[in-house]
N, C-alpha and C. Protein backbone atom coordinates (compact mmCIF):
# COMPACT_ATOMS: atom_id res chain seq x y z
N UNK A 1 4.34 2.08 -31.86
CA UNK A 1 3.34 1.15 -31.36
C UNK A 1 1.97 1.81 -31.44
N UNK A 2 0.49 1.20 -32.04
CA UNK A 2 -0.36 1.61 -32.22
C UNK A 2 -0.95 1.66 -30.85
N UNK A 3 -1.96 2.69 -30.71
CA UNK A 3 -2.87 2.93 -29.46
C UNK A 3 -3.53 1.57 -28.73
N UNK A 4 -3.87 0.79 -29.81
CA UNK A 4 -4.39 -0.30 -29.50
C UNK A 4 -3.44 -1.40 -28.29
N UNK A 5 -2.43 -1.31 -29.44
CA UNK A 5 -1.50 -2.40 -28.67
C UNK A 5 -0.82 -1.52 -27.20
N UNK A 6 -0.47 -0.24 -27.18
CA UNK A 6 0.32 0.40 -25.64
C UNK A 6 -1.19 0.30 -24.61
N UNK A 7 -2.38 0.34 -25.13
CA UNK A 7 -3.32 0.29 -24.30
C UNK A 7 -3.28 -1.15 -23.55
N UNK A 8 -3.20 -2.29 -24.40
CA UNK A 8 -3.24 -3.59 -24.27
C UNK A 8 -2.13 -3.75 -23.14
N UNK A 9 -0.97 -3.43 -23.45
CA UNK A 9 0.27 -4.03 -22.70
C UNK A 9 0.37 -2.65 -21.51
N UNK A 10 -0.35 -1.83 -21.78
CA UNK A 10 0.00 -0.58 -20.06
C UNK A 10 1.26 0.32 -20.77
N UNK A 11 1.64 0.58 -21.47
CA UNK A 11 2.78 1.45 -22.36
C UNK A 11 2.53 2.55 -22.60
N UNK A 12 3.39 3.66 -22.73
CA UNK A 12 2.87 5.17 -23.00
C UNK A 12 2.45 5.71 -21.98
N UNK A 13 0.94 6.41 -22.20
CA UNK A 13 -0.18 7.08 -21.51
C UNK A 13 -0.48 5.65 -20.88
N UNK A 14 -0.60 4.88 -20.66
CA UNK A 14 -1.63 3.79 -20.08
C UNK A 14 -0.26 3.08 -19.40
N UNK A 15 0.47 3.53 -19.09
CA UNK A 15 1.36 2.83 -18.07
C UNK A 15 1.15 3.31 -16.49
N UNK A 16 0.73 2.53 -15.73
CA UNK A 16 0.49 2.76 -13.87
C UNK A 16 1.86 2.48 -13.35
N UNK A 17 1.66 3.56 -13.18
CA UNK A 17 2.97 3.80 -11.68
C UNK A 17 2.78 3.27 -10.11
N UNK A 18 3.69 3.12 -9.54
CA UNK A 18 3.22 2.56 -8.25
C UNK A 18 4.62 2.52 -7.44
N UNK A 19 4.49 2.31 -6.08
CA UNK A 19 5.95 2.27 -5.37
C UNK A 19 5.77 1.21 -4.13
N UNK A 20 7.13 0.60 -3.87
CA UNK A 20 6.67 -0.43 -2.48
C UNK A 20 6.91 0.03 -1.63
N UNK A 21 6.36 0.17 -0.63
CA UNK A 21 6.66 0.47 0.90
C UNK A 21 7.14 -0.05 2.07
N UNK A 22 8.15 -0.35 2.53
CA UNK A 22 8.26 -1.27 3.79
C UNK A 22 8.52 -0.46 5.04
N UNK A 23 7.32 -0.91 6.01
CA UNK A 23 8.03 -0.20 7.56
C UNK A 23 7.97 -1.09 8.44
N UNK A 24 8.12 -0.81 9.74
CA UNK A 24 8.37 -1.31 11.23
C UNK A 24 7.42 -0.63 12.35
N UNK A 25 6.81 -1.67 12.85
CA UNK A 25 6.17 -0.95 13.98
C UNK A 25 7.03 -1.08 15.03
N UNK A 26 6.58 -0.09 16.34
CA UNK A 26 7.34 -0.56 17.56
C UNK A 26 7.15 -1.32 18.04
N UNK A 27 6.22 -2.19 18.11
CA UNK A 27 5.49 -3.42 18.41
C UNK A 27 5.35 -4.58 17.96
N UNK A 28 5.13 -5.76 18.18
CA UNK A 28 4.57 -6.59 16.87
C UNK A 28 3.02 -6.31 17.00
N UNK A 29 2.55 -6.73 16.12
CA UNK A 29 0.76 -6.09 16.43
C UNK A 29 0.50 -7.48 15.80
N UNK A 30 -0.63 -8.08 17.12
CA UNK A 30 -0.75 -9.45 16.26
C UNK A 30 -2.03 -9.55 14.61
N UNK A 31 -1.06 -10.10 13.93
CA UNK A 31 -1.82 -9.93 12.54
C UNK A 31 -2.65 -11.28 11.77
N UNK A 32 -3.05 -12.49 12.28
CA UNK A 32 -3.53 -13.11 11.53
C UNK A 32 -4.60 -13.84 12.48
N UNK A 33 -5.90 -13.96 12.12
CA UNK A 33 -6.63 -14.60 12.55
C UNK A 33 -7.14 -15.40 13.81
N UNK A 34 -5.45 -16.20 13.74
CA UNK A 34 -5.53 -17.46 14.68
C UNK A 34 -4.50 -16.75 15.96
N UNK A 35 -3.70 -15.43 15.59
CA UNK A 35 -3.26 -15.05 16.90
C UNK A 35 -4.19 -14.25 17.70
N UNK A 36 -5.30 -13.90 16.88
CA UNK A 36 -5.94 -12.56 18.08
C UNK A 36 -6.55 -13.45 18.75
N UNK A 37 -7.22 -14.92 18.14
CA UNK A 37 -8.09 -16.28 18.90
C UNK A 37 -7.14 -16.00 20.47
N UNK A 38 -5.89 -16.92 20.02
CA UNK A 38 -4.70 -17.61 20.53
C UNK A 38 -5.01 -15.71 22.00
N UNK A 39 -4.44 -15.08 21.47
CA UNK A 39 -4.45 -13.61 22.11
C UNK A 39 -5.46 -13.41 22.88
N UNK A 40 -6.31 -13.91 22.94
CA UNK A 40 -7.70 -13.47 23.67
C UNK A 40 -8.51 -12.38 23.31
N UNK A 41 -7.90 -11.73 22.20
CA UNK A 41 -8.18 -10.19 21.73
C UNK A 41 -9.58 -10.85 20.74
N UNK A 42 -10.02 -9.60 20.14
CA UNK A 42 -11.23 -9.68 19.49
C UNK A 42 -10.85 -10.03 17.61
N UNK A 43 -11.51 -10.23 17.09
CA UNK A 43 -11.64 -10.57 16.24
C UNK A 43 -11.08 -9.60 15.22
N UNK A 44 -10.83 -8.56 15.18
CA UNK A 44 -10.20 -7.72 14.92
C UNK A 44 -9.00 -6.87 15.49
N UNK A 45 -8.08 -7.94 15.67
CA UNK A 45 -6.55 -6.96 16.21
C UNK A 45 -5.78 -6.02 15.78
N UNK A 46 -5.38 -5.61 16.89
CA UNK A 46 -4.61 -4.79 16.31
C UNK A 46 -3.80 -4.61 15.26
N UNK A 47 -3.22 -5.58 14.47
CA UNK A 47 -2.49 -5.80 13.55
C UNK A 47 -3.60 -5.90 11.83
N UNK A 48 -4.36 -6.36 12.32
CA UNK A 48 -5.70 -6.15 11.02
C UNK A 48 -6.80 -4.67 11.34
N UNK A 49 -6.95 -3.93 12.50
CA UNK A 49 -6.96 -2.71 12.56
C UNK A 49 -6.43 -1.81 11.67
N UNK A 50 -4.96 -1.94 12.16
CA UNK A 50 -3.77 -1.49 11.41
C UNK A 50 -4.23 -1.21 10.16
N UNK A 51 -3.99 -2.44 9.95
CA UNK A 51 -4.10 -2.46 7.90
C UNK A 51 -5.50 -2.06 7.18
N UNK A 52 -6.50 -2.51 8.30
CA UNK A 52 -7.57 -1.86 7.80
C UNK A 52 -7.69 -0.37 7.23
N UNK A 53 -7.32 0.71 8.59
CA UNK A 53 -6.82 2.07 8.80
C UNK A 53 -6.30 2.79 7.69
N UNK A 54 -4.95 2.00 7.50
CA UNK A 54 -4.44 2.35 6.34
C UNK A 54 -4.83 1.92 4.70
N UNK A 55 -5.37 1.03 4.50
CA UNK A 55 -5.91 0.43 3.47
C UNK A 55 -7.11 1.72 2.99
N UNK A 56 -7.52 2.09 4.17
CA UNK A 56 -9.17 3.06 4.09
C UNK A 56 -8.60 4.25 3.77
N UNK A 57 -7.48 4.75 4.40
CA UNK A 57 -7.43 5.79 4.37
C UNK A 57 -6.85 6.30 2.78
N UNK A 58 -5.67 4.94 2.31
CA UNK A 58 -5.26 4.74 0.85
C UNK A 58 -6.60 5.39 0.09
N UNK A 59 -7.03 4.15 -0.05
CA UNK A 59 -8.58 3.94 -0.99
C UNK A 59 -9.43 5.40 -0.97
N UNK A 60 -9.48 6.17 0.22
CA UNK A 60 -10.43 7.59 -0.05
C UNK A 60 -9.57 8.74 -0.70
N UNK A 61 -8.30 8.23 -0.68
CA UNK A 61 -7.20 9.29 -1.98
C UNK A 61 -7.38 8.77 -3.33
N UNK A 62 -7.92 7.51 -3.43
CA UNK A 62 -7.72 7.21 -5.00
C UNK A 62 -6.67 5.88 -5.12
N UNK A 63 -6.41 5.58 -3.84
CA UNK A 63 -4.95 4.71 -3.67
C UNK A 63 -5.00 3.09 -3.54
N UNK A 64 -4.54 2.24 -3.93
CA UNK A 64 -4.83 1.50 -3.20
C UNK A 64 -3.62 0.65 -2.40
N UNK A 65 -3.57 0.40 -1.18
CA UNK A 65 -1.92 -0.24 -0.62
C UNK A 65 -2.61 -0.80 0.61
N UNK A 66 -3.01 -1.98 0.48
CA UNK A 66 -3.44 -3.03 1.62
C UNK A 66 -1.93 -3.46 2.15
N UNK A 67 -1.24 -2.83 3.22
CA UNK A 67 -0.42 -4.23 3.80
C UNK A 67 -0.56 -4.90 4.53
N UNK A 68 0.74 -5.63 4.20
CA UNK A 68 0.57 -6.85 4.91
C UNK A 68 2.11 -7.15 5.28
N UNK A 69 2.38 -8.31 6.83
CA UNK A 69 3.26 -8.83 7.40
C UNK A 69 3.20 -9.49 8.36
N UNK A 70 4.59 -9.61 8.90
CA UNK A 70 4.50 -10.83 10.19
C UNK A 70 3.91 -9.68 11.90
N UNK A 71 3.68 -8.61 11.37
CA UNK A 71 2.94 -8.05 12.44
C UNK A 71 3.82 -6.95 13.39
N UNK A 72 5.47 -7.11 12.76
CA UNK A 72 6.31 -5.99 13.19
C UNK A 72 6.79 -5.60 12.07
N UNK A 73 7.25 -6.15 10.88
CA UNK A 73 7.43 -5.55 9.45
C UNK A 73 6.43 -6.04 8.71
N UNK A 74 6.18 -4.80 7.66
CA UNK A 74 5.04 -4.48 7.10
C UNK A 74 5.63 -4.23 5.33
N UNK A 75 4.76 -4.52 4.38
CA UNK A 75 5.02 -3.93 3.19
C UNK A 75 3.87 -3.96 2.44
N UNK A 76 4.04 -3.54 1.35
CA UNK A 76 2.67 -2.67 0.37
C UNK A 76 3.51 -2.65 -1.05
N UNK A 77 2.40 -2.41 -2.15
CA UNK A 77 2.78 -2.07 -3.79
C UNK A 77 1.58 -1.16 -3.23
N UNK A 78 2.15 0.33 -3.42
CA UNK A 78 0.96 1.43 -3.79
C UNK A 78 0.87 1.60 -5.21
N UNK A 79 -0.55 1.67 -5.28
CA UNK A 79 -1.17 1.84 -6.91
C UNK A 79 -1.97 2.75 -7.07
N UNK A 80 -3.02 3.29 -7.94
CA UNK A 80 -4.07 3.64 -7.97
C UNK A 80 -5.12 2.68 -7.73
N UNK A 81 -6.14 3.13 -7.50
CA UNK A 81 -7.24 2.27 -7.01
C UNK A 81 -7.90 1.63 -9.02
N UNK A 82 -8.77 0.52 -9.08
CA UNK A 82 -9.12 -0.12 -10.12
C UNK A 82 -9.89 0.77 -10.82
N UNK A 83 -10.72 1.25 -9.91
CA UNK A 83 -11.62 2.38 -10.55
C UNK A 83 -11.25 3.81 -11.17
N UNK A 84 -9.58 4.09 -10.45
CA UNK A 84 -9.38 5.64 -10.80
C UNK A 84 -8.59 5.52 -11.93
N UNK A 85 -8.06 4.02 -12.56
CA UNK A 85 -7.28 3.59 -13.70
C UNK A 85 -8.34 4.57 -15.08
N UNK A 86 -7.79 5.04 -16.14
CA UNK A 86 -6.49 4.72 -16.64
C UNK A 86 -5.80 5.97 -16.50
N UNK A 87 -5.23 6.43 -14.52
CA UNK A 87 -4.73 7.51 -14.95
C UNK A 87 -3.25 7.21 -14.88
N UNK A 88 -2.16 8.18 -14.96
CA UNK A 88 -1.24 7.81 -14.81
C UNK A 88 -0.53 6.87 -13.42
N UNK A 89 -1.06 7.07 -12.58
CA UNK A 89 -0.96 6.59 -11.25
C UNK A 89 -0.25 7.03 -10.38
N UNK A 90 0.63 6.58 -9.09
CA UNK A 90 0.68 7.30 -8.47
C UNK A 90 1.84 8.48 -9.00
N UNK A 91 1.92 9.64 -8.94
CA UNK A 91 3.52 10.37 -8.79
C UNK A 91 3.94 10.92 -7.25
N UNK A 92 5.08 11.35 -7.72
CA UNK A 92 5.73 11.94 -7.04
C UNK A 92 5.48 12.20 -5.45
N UNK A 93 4.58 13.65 -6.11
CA UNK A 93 4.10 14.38 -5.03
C UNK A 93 3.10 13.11 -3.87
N UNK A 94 1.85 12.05 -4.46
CA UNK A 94 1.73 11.29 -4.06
C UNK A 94 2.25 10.46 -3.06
N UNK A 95 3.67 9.67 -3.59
CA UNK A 95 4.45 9.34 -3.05
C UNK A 95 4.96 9.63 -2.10
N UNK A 96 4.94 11.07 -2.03
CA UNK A 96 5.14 12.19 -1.02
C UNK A 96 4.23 12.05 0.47
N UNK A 97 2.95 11.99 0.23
CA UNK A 97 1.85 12.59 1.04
C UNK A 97 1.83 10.68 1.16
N UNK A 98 1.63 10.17 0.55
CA UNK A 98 1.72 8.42 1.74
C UNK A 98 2.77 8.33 2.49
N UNK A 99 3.88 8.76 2.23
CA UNK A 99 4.72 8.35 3.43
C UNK A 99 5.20 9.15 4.18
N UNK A 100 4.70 10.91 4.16
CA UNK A 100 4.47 11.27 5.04
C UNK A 100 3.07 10.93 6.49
N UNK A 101 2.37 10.29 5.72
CA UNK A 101 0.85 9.86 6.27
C UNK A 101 1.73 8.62 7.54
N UNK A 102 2.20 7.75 6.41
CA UNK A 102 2.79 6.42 7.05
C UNK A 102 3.73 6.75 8.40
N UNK A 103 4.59 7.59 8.01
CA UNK A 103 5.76 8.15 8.87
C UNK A 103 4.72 8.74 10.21
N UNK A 104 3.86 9.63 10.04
CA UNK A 104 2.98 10.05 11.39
C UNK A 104 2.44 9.20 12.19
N UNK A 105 1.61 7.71 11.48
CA UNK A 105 1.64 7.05 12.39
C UNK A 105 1.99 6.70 13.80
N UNK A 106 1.76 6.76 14.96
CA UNK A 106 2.04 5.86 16.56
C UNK A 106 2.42 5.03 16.13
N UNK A 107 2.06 4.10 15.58
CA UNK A 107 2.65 2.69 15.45
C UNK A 107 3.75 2.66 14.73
N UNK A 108 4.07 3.48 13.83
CA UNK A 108 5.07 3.14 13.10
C UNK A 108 6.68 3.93 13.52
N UNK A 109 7.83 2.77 13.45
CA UNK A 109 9.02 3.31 13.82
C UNK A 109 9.91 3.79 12.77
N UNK A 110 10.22 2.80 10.92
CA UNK A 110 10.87 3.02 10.65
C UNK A 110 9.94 2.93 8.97
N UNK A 111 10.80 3.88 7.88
CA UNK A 111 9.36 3.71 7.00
C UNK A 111 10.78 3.70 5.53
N UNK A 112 11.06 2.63 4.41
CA UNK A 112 11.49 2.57 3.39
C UNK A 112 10.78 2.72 2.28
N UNK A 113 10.55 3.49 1.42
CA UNK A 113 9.78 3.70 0.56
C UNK A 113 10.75 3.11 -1.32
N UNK A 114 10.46 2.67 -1.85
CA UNK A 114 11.47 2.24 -3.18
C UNK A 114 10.95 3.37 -4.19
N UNK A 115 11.28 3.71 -5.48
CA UNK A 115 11.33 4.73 -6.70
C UNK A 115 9.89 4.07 -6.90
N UNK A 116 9.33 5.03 -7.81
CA UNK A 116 8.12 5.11 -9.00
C UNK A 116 8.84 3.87 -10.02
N UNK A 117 7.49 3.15 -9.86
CA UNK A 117 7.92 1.75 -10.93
C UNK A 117 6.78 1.68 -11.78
N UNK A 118 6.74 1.32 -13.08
CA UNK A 118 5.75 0.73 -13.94
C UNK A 118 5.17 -0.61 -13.55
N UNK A 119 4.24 -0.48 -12.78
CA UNK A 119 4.10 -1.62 -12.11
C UNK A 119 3.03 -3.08 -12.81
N UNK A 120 3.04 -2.59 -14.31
CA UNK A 120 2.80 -3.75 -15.56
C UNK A 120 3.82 -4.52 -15.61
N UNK A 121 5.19 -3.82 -15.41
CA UNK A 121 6.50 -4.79 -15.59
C UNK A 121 6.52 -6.00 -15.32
N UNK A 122 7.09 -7.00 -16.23
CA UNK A 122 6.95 -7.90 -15.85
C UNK A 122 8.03 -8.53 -15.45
């Protein structure tokens, strides 16, 4: 396959790696809009805190893994961030240091992480 075309389709060198994440808080943390209203809480709950936190903390490694859920289970596709493309994306060791990050969490009880995927796949 010419450079042209593995560049085009993410193949070879230009294939991004990435892995999904699913955890559990001990809590539910309310997560959408109309519960923090409903909640009396501020406009920013705990449950969009949360994801903020982690989203920021992703993004200043190079990462990017916004999750999202019903506010006691949680999941993510970690990637590289748009800007740090075209590197290989995440590995291993990576993989490593997010879900040790995730696992330290307070909030978090239980943390599933899935294999390194080509995450062009379709």
């Amino acid at each position: 396959m010419k450079k042209r075309l593995r560049k085009k389709l993410h193949r070879g060198e230009y294939a991004v790696f990435g892995f999904h994440l699913e955890f559990t808080t001990r809590e539910r943390l309310a997560w959408t809009l109309s519960e923090t209203i409903v909640d009396g809480s501020d406009l920013n709950g705990p449950g969009i805190a949360f994801s903020n936190r982690l989203d920021e903390w992703a993004h200043g490694r190079g990462w990017c893994c916004a999750p999202g859920g019903d506010g006691k289970r949680w999941g993510c596709f970690a990637v590289p961030a748009r800007e740090n493309r075209p590197r290989p994306g995440i590995t291993a060791e990576g993989r490593d240091v997010i879900l040790s990050y995730v696992r330290a969490l307070p909030e978090v009880e239980a943390v599933v992480a899935g294999p390194l995927v080509d995450s062009w796949v379709r």
